[in-house]
C-alpha atoms as a PDB file:
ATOM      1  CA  UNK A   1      51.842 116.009 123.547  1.00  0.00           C
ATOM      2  CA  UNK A   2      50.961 115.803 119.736  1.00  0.00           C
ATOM      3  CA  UNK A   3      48.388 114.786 117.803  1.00  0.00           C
ATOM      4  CA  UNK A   4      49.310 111.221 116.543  1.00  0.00           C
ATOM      5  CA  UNK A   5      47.454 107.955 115.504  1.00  0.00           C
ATOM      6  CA  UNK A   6      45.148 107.335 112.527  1.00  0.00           C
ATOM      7  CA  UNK A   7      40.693 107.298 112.885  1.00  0.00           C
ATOM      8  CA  UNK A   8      37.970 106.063 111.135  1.00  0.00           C
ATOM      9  CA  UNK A   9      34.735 108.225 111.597  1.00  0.00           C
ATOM     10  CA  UNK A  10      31.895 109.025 109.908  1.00  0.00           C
ATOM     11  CA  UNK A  11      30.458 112.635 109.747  1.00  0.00           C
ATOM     12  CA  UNK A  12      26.411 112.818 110.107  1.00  0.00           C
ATOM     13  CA  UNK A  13      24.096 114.728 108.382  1.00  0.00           C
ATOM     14  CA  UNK A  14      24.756 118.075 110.074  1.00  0.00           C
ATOM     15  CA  UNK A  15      28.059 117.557 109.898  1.00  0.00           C
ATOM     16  CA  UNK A  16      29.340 116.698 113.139  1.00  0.00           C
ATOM     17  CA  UNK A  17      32.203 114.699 113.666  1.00  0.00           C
ATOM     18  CA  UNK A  18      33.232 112.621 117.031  1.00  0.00           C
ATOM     19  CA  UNK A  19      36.583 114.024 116.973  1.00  0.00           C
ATOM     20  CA  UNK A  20      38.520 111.247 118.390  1.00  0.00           C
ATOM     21  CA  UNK A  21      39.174 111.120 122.568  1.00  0.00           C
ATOM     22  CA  UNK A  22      43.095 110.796 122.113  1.00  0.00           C
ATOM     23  CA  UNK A  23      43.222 113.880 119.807  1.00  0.00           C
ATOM     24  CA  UNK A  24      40.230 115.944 121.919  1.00  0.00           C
ATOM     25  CA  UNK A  25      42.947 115.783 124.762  1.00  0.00           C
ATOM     26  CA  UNK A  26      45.389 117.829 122.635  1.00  0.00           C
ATOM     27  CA  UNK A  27      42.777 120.548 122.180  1.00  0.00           C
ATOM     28  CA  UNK A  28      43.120 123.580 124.482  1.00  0.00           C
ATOM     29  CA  UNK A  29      40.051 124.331 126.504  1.00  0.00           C
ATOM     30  CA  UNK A  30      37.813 121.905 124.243  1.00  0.00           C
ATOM     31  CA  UNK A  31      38.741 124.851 121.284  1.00  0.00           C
ATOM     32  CA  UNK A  32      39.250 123.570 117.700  1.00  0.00           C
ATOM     33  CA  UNK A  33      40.052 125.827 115.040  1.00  0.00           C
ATOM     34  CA  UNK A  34      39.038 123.918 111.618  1.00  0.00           C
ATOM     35  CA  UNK A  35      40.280 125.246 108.292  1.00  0.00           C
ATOM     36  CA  UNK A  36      41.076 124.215 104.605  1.00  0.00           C
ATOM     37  CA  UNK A  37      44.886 123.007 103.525  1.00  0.00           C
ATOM     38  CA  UNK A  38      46.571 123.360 100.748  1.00  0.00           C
ATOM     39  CA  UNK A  39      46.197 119.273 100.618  1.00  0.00           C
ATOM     40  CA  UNK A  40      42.654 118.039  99.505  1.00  0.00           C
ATOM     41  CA  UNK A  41      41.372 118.044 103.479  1.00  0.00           C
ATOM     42  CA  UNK A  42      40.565 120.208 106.299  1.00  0.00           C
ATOM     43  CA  UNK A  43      43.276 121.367 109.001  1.00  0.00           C
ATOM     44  CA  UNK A  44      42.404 121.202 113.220  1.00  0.00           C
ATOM     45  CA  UNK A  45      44.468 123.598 114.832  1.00  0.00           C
ATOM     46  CA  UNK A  46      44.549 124.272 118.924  1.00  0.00           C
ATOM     47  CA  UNK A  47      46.285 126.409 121.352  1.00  0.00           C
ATOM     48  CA  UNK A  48      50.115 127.305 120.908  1.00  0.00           C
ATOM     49  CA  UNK A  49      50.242 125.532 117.834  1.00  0.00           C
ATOM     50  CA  UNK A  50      47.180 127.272 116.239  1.00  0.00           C
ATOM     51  CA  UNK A  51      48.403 131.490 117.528  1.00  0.00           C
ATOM     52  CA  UNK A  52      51.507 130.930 116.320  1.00  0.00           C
ATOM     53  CA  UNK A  53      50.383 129.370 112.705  1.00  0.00           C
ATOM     54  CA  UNK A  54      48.062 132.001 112.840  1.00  0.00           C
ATOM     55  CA  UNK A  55      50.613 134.841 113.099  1.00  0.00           C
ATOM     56  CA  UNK A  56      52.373 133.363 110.640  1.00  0.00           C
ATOM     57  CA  UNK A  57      49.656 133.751 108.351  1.00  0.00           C
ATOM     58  CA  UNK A  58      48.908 137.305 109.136  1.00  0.00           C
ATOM     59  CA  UNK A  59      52.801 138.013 108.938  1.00  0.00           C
ATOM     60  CA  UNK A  60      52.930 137.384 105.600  1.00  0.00           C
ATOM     61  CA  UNK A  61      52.992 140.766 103.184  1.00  0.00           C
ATOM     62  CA  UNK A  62      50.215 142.079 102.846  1.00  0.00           C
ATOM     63  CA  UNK A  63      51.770 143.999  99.590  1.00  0.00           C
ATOM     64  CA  UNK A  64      51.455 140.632  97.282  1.00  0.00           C
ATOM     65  CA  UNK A  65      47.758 140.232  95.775  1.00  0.00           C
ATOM     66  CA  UNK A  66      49.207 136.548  95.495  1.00  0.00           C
ATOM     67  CA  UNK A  67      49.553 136.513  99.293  1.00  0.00           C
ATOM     68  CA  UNK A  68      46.424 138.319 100.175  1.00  0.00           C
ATOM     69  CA  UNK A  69      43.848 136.005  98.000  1.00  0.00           C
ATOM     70  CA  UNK A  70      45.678 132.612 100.199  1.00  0.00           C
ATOM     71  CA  UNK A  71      45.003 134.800 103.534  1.00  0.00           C
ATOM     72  CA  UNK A  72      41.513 135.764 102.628  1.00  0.00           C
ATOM     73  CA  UNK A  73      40.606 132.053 101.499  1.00  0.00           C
ATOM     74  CA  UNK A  74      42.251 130.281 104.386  1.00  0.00           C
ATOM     75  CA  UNK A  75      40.585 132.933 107.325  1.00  0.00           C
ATOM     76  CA  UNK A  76      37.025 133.278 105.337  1.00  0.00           C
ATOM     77  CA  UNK A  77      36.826 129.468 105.385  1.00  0.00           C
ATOM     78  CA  UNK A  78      38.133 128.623 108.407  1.00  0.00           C
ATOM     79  CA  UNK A  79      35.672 127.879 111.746  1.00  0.00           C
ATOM     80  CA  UNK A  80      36.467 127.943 115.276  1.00  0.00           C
ATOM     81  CA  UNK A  81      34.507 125.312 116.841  1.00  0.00           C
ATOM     82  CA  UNK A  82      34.068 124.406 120.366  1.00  0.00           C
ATOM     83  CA  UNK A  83      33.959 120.535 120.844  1.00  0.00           C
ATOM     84  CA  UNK A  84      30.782 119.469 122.387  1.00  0.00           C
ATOM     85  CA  UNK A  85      29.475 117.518 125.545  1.00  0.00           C
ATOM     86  CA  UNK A  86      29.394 114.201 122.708  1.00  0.00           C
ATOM     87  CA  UNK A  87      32.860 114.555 121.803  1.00  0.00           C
ATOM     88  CA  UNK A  88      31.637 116.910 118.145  1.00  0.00           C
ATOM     89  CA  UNK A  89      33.222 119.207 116.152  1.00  0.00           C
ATOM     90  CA  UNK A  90      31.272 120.786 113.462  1.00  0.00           C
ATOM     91  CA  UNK A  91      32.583 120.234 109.492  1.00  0.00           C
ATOM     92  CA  UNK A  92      31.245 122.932 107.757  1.00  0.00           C
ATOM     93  CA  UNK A  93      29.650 122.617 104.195  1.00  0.00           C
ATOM     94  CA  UNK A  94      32.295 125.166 102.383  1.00  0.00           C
ATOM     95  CA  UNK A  95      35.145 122.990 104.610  1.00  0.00           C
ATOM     96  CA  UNK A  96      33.509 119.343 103.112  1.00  0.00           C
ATOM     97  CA  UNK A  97      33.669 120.570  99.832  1.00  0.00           C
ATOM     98  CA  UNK A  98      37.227 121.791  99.821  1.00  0.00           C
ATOM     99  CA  UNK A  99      38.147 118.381 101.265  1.00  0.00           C
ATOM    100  CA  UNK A 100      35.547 116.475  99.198  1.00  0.00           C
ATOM    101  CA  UNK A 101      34.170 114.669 102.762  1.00  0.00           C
ATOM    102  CA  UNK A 102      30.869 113.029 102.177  1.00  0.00           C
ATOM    103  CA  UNK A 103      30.100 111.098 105.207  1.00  0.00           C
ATOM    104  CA  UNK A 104      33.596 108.633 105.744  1.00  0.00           C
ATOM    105  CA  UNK A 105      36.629 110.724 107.218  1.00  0.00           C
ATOM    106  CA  UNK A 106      40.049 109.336 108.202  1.00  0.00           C
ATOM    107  CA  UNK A 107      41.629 111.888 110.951  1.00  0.00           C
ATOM    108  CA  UNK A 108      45.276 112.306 111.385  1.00  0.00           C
ATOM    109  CA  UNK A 109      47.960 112.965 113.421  1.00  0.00           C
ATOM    110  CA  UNK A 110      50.610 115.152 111.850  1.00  0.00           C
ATOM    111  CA  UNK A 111      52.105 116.516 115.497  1.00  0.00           C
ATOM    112  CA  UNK A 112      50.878 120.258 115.503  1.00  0.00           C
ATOM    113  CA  UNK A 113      47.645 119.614 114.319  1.00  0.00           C
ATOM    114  CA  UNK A 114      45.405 117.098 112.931  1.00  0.00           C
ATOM    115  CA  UNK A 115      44.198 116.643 109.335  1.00  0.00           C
ATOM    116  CA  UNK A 116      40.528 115.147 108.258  1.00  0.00           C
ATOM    117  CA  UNK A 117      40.509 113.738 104.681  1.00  0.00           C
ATOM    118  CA  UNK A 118      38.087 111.645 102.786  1.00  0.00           C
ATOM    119  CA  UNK A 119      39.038 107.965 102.714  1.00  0.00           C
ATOM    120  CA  UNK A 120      40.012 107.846  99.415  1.00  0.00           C
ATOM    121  CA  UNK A 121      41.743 110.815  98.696  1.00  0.00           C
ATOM    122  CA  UNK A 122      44.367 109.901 101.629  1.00  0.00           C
ATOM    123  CA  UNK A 123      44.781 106.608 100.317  1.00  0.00           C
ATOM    124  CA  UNK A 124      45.999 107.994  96.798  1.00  0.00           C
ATOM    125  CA  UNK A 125      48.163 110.204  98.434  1.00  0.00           C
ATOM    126  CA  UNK A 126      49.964 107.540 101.021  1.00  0.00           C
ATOM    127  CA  UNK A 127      50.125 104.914  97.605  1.00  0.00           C
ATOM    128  CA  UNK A 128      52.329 107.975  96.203  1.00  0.00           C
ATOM    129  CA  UNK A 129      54.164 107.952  99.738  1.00  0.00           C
ATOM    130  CA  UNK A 130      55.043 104.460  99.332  1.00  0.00           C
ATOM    131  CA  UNK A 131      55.701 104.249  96.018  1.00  0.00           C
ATOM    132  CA  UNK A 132      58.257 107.041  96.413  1.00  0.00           C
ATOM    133  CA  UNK A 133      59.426 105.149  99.254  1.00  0.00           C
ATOM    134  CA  UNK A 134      59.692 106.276 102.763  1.00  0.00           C
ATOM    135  CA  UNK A 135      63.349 106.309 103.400  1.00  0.00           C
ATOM    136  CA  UNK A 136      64.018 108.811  99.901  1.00  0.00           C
ATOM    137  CA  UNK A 137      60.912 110.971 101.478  1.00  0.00           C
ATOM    138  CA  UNK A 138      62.660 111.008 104.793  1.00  0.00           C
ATOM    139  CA  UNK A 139      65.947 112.611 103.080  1.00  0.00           C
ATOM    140  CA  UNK A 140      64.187 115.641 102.159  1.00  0.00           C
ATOM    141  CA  UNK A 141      63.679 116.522 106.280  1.00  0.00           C
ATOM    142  CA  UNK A 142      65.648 119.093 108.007  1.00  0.00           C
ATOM    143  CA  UNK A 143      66.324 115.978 111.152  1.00  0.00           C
END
C-alpha cells in the first residue's frame, strides 16, 4: 500500500498531530520518522521506504562540504516518533518552523511517504501545478 488521499488537521499546542487512520496503517509498527524537505513542509517516512531513503542519504559523498551541510540539516532535524494510543505524532518546533505550520496542516499522500504542509503554502504550490497544467507536468515523468 501507499500513502494516498488528502487531510485536514489541526496541530495543538504541543504539537501533536492526529495523523490520519488511512495513512497510520502505512506506518510500520506505529513508527514515523518526521523530517524537513526540500519543499516548504515536513516529510513522514516508515519502514522500507524510510531505510532505504535513509541509505540513500548516508550514501551520498561524504567528500562534498555541499553534501555534508544537506546530511547534517536533514538528520539533526529530523524526529522519529512513535504514534500514540490517540492516533499522535509529535511536530516538533524546529520541524513547524521549517514548514511554517501554525496550527492548520493539510497531510499528503505522495506514495512512499506522506508530506504535512501549512494550508496555504500547498495551495500556492498546486495553483503553480495547475497553471502549468497537469498533462505538460506529467511529460517530465520517467512512466
Amino acid at each position: 500500500m501507499a500513502f494516498t488521499g488528502k487531510y485536514q488537521h489541526t496541530i495543538d499546542s504541543k504539537g501533536r498531530l492526529i495523523f490520519p487512520a488511512r495513512l497510520r496503517d502505512q506506518l510500520e509498527d506505529n513508527q514515523a520518522m518526521l523530517m524537513p524537505s526540500p519543499d516548504p513542509c515536513i516529510e513522514v517516512w516508515s519502514g522500507a521506504a524510510w531505510r532505504a531513503y535513509e541509505e540513500s542519504l548516508i550514501g551520498q559523498q561524504k567528500n562534498e562540504p555541499g553534501k555534508r551541510d544537506v546530511i547534517r540539516e536533514l538528520f539533526g532535524a529530523a524526529h522519529d516518533d512513535t504514534v500514540d494510543s490517540q492516533g499522535r505524532i509529535t511536530i516538533t518546533p524546529e520541524l513547524r518552523e521549517h514548514a511554517g505550520i501554525t496550527k492548520d496542516v493539510v497531510i499528503v499522500g505522495t506514495g512512499n511517504h506522506a508530506e504535512i504542509w501549512d494550508p496555504e503554502r500547498l495551495a500556492e504550490r498546486q495553483a503553480r501545478v495547475r497553471q502549468a497544467g497537469l498533462s505538460n507536468l506529467f511529460e517530465g515523468l520517467d512512466i
